[in-house]
Structure formats: C-alpha cells, structure tokens
PDB file of N, CA and C in Angstrom:
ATOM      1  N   UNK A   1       0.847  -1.188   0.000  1.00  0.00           N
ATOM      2  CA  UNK A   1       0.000   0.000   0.000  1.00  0.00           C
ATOM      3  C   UNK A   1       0.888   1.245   0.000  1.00  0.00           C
ATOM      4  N   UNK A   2       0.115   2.075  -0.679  1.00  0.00           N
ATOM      5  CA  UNK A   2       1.046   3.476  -0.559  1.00  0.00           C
ATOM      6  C   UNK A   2       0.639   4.197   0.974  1.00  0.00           C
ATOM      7  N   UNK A   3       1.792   5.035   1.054  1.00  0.00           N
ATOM      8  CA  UNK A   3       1.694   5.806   2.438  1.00  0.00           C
ATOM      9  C   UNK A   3       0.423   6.670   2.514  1.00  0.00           C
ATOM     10  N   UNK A   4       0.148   7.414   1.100  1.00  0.00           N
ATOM     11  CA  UNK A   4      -1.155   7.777   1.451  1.00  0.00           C
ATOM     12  C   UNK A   4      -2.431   6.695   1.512  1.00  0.00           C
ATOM     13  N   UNK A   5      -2.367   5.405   1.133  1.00  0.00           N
ATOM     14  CA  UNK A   5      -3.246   4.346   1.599  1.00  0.00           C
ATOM     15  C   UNK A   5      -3.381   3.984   3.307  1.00  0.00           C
ATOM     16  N   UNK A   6      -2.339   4.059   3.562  1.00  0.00           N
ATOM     17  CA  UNK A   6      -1.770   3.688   5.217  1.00  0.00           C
ATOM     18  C   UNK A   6      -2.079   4.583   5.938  1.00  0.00           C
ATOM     19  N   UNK A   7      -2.004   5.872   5.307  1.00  0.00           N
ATOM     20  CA  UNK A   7      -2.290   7.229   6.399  1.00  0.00           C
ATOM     21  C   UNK A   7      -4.217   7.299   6.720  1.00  0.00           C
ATOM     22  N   UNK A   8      -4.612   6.677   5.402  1.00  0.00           N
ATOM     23  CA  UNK A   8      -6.083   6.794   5.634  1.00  0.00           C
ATOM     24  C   UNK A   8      -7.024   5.750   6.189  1.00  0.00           C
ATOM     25  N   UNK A   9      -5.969   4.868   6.305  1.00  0.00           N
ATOM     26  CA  UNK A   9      -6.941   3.943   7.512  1.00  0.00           C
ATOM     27  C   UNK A   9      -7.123   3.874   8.641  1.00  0.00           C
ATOM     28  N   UNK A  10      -8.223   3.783   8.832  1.00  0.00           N
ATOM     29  CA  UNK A  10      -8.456   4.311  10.283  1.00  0.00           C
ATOM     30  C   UNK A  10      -9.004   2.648  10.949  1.00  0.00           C
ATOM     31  N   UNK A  11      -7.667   2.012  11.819  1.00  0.00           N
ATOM     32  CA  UNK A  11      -7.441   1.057  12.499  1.00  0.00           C
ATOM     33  C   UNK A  11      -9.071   0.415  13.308  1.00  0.00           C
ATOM     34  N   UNK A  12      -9.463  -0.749  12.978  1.00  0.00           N
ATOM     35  CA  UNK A  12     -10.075  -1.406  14.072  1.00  0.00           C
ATOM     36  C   UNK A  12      -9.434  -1.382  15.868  1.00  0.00           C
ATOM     37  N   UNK A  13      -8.620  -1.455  15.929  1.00  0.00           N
ATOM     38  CA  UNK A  13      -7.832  -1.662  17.236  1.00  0.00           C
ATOM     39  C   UNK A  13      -5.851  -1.307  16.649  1.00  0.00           C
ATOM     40  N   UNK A  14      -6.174   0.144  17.770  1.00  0.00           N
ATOM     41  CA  UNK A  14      -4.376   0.858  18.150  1.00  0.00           C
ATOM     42  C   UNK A  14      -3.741   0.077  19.053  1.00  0.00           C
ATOM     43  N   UNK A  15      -2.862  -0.611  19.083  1.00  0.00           N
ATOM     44  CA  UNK A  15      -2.014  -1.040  20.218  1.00  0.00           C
ATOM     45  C   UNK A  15      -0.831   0.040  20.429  1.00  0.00           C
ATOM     46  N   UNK A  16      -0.575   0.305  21.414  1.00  0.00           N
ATOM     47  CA  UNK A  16       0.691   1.444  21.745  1.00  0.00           C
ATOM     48  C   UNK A  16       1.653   0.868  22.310  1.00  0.00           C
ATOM     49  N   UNK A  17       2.823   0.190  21.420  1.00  0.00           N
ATOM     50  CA  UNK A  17       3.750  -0.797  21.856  1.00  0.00           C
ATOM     51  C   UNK A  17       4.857  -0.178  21.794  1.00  0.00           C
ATOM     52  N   UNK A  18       5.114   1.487  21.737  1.00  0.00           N
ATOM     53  CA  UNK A  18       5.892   2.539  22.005  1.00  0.00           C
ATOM     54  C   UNK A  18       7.047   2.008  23.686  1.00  0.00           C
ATOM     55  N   UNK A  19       8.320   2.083  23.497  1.00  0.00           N
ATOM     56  CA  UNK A  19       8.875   1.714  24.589  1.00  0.00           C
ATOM     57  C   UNK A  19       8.836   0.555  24.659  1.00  0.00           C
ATOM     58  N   UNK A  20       8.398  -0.585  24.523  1.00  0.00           N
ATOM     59  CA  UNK A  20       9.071  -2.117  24.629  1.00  0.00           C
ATOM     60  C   UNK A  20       9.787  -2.323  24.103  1.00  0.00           C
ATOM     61  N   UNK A  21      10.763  -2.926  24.039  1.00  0.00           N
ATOM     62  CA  UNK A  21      11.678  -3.879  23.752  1.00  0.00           C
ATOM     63  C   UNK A  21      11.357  -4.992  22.874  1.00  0.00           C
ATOM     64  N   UNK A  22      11.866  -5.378  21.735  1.00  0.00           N
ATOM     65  CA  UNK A  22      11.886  -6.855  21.047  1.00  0.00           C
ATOM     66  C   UNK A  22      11.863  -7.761  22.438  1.00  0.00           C
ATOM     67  N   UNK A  23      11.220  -8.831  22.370  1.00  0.00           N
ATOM     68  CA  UNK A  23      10.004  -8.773  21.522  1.00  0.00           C
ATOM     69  C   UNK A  23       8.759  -8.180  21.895  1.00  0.00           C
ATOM     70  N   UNK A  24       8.441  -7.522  22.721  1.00  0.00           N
ATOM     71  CA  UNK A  24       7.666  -6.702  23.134  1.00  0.00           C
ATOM     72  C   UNK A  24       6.324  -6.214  22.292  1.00  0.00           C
ATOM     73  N   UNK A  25       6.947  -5.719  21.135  1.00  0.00           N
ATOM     74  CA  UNK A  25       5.808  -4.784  19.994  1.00  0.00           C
ATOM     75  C   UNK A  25       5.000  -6.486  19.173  1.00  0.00           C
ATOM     76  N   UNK A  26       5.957  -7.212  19.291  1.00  0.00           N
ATOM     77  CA  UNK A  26       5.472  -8.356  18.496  1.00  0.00           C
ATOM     78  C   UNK A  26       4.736  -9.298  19.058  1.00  0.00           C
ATOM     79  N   UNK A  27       4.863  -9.462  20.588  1.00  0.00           N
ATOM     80  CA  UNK A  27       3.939  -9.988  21.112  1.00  0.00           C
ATOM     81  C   UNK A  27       2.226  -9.127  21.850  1.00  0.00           C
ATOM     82  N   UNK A  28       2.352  -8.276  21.954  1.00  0.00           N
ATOM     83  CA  UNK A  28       1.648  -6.921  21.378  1.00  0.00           C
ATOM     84  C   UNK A  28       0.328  -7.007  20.237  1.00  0.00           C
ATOM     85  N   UNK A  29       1.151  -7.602  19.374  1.00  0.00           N
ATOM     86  CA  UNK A  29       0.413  -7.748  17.699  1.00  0.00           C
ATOM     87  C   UNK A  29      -0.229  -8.998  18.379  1.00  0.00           C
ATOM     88  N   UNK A  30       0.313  -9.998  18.348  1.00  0.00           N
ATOM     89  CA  UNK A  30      -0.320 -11.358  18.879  1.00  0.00           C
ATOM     90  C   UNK A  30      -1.594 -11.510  19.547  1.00  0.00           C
ATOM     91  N   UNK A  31      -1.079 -10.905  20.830  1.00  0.00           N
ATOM     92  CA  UNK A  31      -2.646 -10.676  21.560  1.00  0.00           C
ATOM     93  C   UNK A  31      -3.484  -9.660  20.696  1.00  0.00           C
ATOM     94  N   UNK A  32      -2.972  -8.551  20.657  1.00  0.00           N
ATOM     95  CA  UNK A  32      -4.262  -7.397  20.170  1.00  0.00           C
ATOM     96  C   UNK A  32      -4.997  -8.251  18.386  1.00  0.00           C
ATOM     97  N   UNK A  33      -4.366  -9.061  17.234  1.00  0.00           N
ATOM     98  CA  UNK A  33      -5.218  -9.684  16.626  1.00  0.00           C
ATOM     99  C   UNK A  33      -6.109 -10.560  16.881  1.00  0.00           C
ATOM    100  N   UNK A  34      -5.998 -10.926  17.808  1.00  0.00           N
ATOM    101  CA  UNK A  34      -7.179 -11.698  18.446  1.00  0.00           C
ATOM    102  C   UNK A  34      -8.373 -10.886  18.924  1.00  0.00           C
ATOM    103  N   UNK A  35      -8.401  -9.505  18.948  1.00  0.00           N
ATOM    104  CA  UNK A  35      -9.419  -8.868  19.056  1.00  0.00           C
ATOM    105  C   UNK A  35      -9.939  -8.270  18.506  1.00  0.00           C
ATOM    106  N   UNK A  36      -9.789  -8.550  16.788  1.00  0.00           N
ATOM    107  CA  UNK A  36     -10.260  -7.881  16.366  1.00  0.00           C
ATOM    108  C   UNK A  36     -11.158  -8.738  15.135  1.00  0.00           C
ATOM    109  N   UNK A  37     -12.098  -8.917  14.359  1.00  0.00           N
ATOM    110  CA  UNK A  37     -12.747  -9.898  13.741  1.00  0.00           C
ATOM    111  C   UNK A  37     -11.962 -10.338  12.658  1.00  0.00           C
ATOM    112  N   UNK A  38     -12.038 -11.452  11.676  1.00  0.00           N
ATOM    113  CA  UNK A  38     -11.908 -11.393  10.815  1.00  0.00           C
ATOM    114  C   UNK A  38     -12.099 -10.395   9.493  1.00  0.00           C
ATOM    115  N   UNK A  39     -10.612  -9.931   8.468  1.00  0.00           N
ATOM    116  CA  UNK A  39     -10.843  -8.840   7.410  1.00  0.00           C
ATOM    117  C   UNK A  39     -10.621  -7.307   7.843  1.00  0.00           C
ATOM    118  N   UNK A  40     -10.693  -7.301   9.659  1.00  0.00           N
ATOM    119  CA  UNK A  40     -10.565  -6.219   9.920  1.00  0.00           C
ATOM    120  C   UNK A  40      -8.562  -5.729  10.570  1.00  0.00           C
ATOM    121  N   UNK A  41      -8.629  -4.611  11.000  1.00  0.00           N
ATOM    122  CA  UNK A  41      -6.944  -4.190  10.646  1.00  0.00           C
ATOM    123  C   UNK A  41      -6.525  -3.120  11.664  1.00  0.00           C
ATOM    124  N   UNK A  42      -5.952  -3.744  12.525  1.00  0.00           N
ATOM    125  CA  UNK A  42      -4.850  -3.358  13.529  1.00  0.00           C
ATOM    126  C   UNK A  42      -3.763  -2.607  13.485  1.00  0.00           C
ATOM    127  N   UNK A  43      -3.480  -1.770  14.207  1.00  0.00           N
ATOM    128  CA  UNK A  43      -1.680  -0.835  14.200  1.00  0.00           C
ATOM    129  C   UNK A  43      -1.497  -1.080  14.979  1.00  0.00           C
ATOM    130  N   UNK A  44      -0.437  -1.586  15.126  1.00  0.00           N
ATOM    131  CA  UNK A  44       0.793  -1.469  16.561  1.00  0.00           C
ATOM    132  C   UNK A  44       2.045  -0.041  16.263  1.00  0.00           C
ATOM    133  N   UNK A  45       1.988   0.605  16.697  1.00  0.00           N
ATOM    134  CA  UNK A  45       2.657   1.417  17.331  1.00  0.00           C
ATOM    135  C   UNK A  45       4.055   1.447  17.875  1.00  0.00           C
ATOM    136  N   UNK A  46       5.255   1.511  17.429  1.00  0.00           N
ATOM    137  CA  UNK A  46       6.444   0.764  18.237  1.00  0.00           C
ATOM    138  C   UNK A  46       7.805   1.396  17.464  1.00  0.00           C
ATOM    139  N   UNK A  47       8.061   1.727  18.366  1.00  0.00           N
ATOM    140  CA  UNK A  47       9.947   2.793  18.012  1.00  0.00           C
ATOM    141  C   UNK A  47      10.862   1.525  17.924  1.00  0.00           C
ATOM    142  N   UNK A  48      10.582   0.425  18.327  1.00  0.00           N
ATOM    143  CA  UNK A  48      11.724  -0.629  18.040  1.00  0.00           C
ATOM    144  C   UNK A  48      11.822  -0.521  16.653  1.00  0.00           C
ATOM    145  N   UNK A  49      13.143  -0.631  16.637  1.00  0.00           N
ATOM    146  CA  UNK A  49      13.559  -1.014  14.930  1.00  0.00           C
ATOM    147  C   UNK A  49      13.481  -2.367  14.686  1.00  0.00           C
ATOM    148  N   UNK A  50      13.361  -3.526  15.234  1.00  0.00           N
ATOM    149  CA  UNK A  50      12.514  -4.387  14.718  1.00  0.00           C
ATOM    150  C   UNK A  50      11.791  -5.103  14.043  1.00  0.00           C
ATOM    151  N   UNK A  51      11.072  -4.517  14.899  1.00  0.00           N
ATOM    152  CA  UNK A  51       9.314  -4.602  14.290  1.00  0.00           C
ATOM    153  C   UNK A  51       8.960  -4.278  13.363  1.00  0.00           C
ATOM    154  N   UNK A  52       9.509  -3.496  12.435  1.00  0.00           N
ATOM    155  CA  UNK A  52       9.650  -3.987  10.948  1.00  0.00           C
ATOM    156  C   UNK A  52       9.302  -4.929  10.275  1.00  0.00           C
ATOM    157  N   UNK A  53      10.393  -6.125  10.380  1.00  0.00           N
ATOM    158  CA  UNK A  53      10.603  -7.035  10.065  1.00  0.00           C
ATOM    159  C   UNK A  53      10.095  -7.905  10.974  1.00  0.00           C
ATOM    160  N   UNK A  54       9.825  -7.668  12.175  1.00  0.00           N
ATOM    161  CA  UNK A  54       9.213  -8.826  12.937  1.00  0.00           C
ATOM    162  C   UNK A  54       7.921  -9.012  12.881  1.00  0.00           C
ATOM    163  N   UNK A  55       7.089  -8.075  13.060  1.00  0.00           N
ATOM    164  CA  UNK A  55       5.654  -7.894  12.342  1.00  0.00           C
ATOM    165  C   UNK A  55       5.536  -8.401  11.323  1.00  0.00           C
ATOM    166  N   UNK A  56       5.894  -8.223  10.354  1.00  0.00           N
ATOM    167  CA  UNK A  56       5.726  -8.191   8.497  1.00  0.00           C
ATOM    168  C   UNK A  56       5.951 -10.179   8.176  1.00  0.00           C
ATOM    169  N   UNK A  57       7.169 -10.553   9.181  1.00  0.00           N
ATOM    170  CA  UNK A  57       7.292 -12.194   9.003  1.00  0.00           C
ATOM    171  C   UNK A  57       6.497 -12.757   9.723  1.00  0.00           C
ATOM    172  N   UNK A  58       5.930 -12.641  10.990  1.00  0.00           N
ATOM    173  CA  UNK A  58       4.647 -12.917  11.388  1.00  0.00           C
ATOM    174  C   UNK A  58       3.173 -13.145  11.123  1.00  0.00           C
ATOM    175  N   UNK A  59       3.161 -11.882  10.252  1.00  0.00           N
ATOM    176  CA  UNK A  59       2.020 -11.858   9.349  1.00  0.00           C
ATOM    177  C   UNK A  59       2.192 -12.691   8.705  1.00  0.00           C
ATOM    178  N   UNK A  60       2.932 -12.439   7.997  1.00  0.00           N
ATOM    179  CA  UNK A  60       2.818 -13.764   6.262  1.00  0.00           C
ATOM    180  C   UNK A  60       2.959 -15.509   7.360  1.00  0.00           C
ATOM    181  N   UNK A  61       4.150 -15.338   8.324  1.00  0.00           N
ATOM    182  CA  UNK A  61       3.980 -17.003   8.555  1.00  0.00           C
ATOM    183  C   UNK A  61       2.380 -17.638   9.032  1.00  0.00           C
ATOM    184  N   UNK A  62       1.796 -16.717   9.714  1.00  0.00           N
ATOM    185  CA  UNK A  62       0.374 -16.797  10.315  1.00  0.00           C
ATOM    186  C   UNK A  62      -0.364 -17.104   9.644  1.00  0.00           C
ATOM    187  N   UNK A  63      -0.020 -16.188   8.325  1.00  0.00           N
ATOM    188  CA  UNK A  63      -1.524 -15.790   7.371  1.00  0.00           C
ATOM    189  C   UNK A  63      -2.157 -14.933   7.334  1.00  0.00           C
ATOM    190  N   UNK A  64      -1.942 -13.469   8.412  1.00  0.00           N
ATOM    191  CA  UNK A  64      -2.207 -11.987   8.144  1.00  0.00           C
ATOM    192  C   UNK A  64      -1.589 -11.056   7.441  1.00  0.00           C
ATOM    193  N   UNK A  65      -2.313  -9.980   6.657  1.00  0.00           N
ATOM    194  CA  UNK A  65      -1.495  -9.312   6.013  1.00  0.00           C
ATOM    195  C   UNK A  65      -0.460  -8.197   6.150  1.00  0.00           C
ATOM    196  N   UNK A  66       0.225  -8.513   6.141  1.00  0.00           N
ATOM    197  CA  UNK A  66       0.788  -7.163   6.820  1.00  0.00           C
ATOM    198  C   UNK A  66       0.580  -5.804   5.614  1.00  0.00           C
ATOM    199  N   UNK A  67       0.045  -4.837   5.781  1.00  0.00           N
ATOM    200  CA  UNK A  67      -0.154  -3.743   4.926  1.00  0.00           C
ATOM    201  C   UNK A  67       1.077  -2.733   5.004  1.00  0.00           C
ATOM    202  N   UNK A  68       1.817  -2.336   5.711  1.00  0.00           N
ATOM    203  CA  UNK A  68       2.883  -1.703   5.505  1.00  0.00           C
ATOM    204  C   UNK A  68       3.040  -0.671   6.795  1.00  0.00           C
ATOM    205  N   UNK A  69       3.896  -0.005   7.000  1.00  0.00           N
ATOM    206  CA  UNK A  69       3.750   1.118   7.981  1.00  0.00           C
ATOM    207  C   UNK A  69       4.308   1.986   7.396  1.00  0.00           C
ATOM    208  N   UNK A  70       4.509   3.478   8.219  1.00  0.00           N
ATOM    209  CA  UNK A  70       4.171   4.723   7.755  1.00  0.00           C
ATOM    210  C   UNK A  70       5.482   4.992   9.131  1.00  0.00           C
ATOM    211  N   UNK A  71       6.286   6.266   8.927  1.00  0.00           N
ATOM    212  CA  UNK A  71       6.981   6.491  10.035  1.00  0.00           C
ATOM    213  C   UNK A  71       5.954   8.276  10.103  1.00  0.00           C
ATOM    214  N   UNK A  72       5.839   8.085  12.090  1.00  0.00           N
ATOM    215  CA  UNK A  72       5.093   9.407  12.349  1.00  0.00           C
ATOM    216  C   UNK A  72       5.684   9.472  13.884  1.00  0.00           C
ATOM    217  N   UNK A  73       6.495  10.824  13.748  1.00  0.00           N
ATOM    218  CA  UNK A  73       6.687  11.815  15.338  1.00  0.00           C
ATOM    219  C   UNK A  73       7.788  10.445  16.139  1.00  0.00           C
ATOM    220  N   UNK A  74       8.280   9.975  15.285  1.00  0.00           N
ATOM    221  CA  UNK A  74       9.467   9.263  16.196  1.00  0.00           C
ATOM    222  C   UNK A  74       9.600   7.526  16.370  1.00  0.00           C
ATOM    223  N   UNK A  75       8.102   7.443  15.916  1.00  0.00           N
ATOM    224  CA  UNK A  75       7.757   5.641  15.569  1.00  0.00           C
ATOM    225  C   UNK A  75       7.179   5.418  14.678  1.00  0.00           C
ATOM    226  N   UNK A  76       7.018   4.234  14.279  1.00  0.00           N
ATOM    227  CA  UNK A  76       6.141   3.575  12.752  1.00  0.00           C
ATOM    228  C   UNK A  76       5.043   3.364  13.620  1.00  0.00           C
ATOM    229  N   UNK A  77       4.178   3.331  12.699  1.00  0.00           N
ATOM    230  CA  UNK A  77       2.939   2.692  12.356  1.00  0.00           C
ATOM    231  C   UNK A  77       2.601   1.864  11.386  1.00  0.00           C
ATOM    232  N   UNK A  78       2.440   0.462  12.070  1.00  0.00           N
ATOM    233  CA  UNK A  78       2.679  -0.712  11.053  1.00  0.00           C
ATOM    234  C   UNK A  78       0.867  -1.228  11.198  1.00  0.00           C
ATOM    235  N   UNK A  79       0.512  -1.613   9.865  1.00  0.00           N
ATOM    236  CA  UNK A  79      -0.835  -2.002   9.531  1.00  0.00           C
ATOM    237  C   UNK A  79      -0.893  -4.047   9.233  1.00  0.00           C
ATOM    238  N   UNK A  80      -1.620  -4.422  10.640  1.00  0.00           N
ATOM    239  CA  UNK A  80      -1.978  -5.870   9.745  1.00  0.00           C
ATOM    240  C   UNK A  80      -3.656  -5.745   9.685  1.00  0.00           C
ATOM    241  N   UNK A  81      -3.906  -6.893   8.520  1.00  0.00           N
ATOM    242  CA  UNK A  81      -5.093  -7.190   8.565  1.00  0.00           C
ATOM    243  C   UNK A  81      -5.268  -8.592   9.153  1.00  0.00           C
ATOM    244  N   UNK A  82      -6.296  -9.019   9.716  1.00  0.00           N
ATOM    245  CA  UNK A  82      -6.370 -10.385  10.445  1.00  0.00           C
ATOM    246  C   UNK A  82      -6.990 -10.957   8.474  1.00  0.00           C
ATOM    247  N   UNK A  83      -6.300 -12.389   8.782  1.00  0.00           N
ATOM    248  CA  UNK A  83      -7.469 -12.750   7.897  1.00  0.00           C
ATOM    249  C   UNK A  83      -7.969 -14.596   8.060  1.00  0.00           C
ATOM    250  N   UNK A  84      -7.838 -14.536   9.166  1.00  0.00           N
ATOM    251  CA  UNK A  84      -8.287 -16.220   9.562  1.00  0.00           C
ATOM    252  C   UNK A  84      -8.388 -15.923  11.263  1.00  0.00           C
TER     253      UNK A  84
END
C-alpha cells in the first residue's frame, strides 16, 4: 500500500507498543489480533527497529497481512489485517 493508503486507515484496534523492547511490539500484535474480527486491521505502534521485520514475518507465517507502515513523530505505524 502506498503511504497515502496507510495514512487513511483508520485502524479497528491501536495497540501502543511505544517503549518495549523486542520482543515486546510483536507480542503486542499477537494478543491485540485476536481482538479484532476477521478482514478487519490493527496498528501497533512501536519505536523498536525491529518490528519492521518482525511484524511483516509474522504476518505472512500466520496468514495476516501485513499492509505496511508509515513512520510518524518518532515511531512507525505498522498495519496488519487479520485474515483467519
């Protein structure tokens, strides 16, 4: 997705995983997709450099999508969609 795709979604469920530590932001994602339905799409929040890549391989090994993140005011904002 483009950044202006990412900037305009407006999240089912924010997690604020700002300040943890690996793995911290990624276990974060774990619990908070479970709350949210199927098709629908989550941000985690998280200054780890990381979570990037730890999010994004999670998604795909799971089977969620990871949509991309956006960097804003000092952290990313990374987008999954649940989809099972």
């Amino acid at each position: 997705m483009t950044t202006e795709e990412l900037t305009a979604i407006t999240p089912d469920k924010v997690i604020d995983a700002r300040g943890t530590a690996c793995p911290g932001p990624l276990l974060e994602a774990k619990k908070g997709i479970g709350a949210v339905k199927v098709s629908q799409i989550i941000e985690i929040k998280s200054n780890d450099q990381g979570s990037r890549k730890d999010i994004s391989a999670w998604s795909g090994k799971i089977g969620h999508e990871f949509l991309g993140f956006i960097e804003a005011d000092g952290h990313d904002r990374l987008f999954v969609r649940r989809k099972k």
